[in-house]
PDB file of N, CA and C in Angstrom:
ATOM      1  N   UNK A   1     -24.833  -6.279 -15.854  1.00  0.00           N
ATOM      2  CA  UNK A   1     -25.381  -5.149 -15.160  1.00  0.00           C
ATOM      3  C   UNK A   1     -24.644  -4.895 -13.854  1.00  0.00           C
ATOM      4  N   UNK A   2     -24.420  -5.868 -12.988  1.00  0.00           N
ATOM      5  CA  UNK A   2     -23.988  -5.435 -12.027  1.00  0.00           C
ATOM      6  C   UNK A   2     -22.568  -6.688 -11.627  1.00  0.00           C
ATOM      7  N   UNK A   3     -21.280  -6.136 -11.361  1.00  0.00           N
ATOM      8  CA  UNK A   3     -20.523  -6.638 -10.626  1.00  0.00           C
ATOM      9  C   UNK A   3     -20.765  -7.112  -9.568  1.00  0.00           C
ATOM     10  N   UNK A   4     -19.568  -8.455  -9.735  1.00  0.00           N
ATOM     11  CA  UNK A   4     -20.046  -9.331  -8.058  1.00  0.00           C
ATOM     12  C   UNK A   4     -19.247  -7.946  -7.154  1.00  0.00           C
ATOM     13  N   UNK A   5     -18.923  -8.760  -5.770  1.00  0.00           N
ATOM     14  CA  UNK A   5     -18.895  -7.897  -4.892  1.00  0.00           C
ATOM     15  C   UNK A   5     -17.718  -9.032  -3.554  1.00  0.00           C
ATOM     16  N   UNK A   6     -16.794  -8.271  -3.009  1.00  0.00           N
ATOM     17  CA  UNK A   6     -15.858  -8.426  -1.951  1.00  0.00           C
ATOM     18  C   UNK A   6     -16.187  -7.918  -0.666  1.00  0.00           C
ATOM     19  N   UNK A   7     -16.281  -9.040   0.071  1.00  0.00           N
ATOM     20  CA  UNK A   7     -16.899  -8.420   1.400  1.00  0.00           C
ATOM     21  C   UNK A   7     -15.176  -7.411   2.516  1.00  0.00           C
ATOM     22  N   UNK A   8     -15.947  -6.600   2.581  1.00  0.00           N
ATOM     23  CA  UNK A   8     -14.481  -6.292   3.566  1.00  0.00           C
ATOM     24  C   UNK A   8     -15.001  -6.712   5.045  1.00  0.00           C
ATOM     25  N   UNK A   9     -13.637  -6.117   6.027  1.00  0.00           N
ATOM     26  CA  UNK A   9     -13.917  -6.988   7.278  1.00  0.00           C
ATOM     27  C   UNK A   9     -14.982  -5.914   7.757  1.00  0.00           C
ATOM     28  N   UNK A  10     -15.353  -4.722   7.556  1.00  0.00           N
ATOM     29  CA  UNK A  10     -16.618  -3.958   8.527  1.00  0.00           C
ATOM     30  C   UNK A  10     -17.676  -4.656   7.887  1.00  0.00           C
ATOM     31  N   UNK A  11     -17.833  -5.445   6.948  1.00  0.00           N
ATOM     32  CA  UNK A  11     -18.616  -6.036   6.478  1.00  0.00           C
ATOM     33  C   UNK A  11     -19.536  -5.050   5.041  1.00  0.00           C
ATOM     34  N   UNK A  12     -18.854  -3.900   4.745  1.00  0.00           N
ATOM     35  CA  UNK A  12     -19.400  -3.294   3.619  1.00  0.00           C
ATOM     36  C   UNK A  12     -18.578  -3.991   2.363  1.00  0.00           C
ATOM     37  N   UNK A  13     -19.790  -4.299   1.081  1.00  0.00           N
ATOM     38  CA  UNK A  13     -19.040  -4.542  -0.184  1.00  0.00           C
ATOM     39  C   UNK A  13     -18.598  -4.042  -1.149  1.00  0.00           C
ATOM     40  N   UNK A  14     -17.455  -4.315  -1.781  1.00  0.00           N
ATOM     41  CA  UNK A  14     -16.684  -4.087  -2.045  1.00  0.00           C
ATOM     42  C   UNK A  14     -16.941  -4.166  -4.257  1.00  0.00           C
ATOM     43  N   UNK A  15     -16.937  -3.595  -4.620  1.00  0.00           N
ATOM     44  CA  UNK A  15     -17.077  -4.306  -6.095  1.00  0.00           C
ATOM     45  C   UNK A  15     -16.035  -4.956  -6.777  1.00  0.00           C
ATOM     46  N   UNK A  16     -16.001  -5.741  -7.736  1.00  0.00           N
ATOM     47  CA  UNK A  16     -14.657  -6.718  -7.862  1.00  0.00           C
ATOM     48  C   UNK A  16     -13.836  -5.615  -9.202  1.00  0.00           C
ATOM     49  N   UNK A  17     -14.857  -4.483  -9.607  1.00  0.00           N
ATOM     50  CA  UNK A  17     -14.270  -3.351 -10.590  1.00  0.00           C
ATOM     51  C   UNK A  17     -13.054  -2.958  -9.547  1.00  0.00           C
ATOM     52  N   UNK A  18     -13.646  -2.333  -8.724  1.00  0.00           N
ATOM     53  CA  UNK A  18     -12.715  -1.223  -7.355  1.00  0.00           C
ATOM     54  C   UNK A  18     -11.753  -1.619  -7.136  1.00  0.00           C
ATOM     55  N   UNK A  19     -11.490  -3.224  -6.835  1.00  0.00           N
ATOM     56  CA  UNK A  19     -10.798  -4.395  -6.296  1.00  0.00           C
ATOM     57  C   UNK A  19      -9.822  -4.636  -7.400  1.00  0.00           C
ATOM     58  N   UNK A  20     -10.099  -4.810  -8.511  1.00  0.00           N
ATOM     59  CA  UNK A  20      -9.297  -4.933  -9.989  1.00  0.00           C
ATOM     60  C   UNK A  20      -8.095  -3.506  -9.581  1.00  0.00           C
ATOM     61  N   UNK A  21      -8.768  -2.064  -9.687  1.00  0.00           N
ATOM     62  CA  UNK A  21      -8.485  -0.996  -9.822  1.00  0.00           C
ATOM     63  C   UNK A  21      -7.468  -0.679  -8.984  1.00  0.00           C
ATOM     64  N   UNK A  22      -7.582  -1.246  -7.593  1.00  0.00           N
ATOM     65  CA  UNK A  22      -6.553  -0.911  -6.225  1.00  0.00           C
ATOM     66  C   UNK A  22      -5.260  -2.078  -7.115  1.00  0.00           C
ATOM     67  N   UNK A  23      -5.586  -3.012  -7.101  1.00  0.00           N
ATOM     68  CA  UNK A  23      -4.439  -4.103  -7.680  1.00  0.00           C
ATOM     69  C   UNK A  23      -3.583  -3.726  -9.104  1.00  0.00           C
ATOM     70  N   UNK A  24      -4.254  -2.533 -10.214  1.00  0.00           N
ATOM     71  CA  UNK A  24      -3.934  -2.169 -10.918  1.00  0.00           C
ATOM     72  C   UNK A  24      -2.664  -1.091 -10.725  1.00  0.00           C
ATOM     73  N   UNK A  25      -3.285  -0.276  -9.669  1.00  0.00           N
ATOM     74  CA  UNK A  25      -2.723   0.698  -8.680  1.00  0.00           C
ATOM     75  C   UNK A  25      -1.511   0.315  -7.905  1.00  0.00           C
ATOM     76  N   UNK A  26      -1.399  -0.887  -7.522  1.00  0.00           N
ATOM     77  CA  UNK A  26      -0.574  -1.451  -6.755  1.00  0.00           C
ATOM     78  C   UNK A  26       1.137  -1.813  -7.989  1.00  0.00           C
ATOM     79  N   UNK A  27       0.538  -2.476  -8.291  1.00  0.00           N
ATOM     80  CA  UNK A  27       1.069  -3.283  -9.299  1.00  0.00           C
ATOM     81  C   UNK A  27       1.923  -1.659 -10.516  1.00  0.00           C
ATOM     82  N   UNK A  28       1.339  -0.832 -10.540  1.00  0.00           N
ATOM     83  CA  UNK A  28       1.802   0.510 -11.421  1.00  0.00           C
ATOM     84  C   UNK A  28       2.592   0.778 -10.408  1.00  0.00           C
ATOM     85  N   UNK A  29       2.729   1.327  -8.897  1.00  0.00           N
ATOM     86  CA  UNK A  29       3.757   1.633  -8.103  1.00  0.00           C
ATOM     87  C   UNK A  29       5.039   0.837  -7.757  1.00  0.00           C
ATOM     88  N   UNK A  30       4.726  -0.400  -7.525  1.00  0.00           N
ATOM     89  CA  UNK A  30       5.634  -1.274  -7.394  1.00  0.00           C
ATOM     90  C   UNK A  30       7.369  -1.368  -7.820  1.00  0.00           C
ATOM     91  N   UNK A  31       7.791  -1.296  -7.151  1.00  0.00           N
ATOM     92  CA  UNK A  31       9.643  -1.358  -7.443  1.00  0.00           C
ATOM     93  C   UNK A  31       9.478  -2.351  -8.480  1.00  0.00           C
ATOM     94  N   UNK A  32       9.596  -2.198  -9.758  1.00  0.00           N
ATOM     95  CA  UNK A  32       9.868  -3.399 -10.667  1.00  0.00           C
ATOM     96  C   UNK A  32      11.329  -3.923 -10.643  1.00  0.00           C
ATOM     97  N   UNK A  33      12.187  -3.730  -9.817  1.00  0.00           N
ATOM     98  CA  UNK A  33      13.522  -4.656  -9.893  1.00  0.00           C
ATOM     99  C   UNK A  33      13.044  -5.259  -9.008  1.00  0.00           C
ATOM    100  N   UNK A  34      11.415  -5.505  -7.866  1.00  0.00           N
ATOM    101  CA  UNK A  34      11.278  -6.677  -7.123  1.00  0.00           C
ATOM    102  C   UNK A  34       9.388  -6.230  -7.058  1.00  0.00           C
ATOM    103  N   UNK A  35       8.847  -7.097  -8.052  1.00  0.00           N
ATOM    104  CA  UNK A  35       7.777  -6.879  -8.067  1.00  0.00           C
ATOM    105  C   UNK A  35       6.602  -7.713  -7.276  1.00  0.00           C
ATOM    106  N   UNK A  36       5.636  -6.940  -6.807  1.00  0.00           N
ATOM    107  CA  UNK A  36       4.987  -7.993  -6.011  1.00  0.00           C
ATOM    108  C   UNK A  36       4.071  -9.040  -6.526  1.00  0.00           C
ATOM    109  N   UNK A  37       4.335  -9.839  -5.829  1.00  0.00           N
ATOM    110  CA  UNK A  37       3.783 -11.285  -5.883  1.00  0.00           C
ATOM    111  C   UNK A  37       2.249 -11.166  -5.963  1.00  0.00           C
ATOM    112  N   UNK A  38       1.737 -12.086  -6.067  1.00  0.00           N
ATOM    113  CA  UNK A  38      -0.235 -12.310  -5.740  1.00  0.00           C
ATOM    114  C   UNK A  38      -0.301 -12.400  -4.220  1.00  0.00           C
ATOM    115  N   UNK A  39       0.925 -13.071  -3.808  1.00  0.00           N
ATOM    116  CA  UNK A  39       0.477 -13.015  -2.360  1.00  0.00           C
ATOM    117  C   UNK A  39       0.945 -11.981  -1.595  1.00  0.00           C
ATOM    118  N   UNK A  40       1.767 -11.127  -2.008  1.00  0.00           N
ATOM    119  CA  UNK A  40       1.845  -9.792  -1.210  1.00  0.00           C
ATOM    120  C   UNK A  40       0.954  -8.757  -1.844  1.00  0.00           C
ATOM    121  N   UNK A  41       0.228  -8.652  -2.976  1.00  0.00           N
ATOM    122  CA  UNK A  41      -1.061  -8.226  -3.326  1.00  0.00           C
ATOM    123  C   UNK A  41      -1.959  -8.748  -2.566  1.00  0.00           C
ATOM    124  N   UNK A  42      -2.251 -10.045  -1.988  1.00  0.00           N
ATOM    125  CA  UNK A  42      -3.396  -9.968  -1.195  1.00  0.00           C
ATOM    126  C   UNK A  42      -2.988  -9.445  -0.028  1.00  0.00           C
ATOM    127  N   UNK A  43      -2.142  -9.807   0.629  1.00  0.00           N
ATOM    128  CA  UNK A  43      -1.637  -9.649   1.814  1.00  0.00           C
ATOM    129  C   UNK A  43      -1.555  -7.811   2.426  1.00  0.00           C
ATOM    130  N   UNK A  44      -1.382  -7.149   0.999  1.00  0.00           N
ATOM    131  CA  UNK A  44      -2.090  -5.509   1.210  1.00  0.00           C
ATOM    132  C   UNK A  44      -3.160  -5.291   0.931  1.00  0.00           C
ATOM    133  N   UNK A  45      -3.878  -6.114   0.613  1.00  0.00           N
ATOM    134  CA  UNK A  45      -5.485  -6.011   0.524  1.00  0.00           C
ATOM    135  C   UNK A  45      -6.089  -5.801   1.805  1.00  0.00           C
ATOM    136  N   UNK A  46      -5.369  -7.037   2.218  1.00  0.00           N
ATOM    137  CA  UNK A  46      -5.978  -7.388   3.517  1.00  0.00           C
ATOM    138  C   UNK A  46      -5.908  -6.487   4.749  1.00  0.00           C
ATOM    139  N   UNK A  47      -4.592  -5.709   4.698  1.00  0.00           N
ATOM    140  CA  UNK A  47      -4.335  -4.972   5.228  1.00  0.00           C
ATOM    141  C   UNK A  47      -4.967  -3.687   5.142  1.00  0.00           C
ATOM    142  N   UNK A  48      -5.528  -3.577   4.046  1.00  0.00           N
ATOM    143  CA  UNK A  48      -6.648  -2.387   3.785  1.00  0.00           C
ATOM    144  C   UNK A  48      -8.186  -2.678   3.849  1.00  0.00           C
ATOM    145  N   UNK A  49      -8.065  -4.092   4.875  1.00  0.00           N
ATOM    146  CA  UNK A  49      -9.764  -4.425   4.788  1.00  0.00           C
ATOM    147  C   UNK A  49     -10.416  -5.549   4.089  1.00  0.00           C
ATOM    148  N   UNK A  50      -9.859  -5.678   2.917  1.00  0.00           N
ATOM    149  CA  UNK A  50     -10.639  -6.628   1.810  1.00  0.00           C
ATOM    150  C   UNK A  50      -9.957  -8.063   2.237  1.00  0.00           C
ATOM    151  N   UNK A  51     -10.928  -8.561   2.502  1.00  0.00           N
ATOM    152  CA  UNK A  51     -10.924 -10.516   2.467  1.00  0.00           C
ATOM    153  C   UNK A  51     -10.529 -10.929   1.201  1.00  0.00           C
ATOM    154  N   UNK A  52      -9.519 -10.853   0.357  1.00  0.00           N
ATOM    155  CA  UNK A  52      -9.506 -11.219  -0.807  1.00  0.00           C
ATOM    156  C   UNK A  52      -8.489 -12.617  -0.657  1.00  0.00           C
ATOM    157  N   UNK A  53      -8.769 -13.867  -1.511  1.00  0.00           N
ATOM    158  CA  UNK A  53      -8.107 -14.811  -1.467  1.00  0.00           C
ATOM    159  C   UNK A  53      -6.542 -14.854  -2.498  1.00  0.00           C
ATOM    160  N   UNK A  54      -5.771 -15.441  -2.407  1.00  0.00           N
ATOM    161  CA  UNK A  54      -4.550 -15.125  -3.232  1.00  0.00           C
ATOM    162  C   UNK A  54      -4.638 -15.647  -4.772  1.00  0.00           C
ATOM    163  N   UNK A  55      -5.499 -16.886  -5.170  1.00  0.00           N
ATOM    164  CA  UNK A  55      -6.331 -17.093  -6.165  1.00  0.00           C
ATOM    165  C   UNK A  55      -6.967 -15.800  -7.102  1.00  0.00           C
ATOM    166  N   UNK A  56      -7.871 -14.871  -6.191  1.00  0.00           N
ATOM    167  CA  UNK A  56      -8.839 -14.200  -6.829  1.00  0.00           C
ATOM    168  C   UNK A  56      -8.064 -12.760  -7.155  1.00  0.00           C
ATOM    169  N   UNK A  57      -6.689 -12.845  -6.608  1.00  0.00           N
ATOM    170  CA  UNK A  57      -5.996 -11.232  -6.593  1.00  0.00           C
ATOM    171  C   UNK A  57      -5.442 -11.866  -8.176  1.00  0.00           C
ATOM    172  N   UNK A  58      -5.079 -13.090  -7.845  1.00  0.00           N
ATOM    173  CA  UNK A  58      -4.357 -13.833  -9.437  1.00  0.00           C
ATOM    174  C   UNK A  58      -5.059 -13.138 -10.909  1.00  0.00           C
ATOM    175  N   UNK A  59      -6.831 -14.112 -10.799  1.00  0.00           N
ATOM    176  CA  UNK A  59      -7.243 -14.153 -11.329  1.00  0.00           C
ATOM    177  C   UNK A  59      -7.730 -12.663 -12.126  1.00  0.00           C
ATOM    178  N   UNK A  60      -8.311 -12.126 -10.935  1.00  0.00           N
ATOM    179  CA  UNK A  60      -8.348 -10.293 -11.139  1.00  0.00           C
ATOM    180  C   UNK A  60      -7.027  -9.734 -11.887  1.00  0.00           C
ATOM    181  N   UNK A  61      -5.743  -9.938 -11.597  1.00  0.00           N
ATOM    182  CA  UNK A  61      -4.343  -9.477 -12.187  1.00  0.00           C
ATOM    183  C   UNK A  61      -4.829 -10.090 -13.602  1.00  0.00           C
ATOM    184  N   UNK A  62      -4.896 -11.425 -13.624  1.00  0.00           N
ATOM    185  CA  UNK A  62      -4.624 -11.930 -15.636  1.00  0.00           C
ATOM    186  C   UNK A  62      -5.879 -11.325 -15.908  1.00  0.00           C
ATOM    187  N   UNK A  63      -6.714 -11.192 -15.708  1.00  0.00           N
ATOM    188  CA  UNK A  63      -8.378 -10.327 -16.261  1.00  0.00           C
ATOM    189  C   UNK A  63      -7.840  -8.614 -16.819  1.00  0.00           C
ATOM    190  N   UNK A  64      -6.887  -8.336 -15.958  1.00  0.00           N
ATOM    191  CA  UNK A  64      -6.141  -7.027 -16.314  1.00  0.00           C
ATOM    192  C   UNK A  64      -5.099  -7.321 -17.694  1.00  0.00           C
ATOM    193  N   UNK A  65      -5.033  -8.375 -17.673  1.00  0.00           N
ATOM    194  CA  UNK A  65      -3.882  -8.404 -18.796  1.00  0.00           C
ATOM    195  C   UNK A  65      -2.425  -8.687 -18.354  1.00  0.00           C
ATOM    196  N   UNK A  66      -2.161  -8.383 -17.472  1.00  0.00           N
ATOM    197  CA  UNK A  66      -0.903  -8.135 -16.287  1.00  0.00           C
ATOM    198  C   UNK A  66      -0.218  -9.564 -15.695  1.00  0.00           C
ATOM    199  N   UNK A  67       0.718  -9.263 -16.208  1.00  0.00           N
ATOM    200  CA  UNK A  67       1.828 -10.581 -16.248  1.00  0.00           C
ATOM    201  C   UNK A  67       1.998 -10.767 -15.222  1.00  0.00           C
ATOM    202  N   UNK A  68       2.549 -11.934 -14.763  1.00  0.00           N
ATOM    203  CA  UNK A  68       2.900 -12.213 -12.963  1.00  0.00           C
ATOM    204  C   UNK A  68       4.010 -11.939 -13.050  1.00  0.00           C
ATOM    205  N   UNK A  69       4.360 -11.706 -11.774  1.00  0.00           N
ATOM    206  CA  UNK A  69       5.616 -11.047 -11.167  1.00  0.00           C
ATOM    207  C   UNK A  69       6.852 -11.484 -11.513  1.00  0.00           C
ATOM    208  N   UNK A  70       7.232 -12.879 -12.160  1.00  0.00           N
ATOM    209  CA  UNK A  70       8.068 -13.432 -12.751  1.00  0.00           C
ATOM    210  C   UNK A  70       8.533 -12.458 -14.212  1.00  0.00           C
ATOM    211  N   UNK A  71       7.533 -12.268 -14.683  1.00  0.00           N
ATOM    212  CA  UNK A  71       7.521 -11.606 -16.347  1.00  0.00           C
ATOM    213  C   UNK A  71       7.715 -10.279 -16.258  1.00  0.00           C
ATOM    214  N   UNK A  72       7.401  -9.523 -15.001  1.00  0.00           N
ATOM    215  CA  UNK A  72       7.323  -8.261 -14.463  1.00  0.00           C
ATOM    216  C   UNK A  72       8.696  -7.556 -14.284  1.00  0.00           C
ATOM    217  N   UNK A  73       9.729  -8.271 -14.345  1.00  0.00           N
ATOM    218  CA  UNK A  73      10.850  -8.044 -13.242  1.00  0.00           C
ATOM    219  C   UNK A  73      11.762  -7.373 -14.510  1.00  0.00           C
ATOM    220  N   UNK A  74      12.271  -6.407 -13.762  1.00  0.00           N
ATOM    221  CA  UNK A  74      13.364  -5.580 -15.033  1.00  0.00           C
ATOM    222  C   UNK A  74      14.520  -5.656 -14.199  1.00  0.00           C
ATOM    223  N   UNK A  75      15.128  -5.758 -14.590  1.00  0.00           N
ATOM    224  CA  UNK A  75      17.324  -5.751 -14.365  1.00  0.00           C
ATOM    225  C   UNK A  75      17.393  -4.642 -14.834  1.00  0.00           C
TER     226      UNK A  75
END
């Protein structure tokens, strides 16, 4: 019924759907001859507010289906 939830720093939450969705978003723009990491996915999270750990941007990415940045990379 209901998604957990990501606190941001004003302290409003965040749903872990929304949170999936921005990282989905991220990850579709991305220069694939240098794709970003989990930790520069969190690291623009963060920068947009969300407390997200570099673990949970991981975990959220493989829940998407979405290969890590190693598997990502086109020549």
């Amino acid at each position: 019924f209901f998604s957990s939830g990501i606190e941001s720093s004003d302290g409003e939450s965040t749903s872990s759907t929304s949170v999936k969705e921005m990282i989905r978003q991220l990850i579709e723009n991305e220069n694939k001859r240098k794709p970003l990491s989990d930790q520069k996915i969190t690291e623009l999270l963060n920068r947009r507010g969300l407390n997200i750990a570099r673990r949970t941007a991981a975990k959220y990415r493989e829940e998407l289906g979405i290969l890590s940045s190693k598997y990502r990379r086109e020549y």
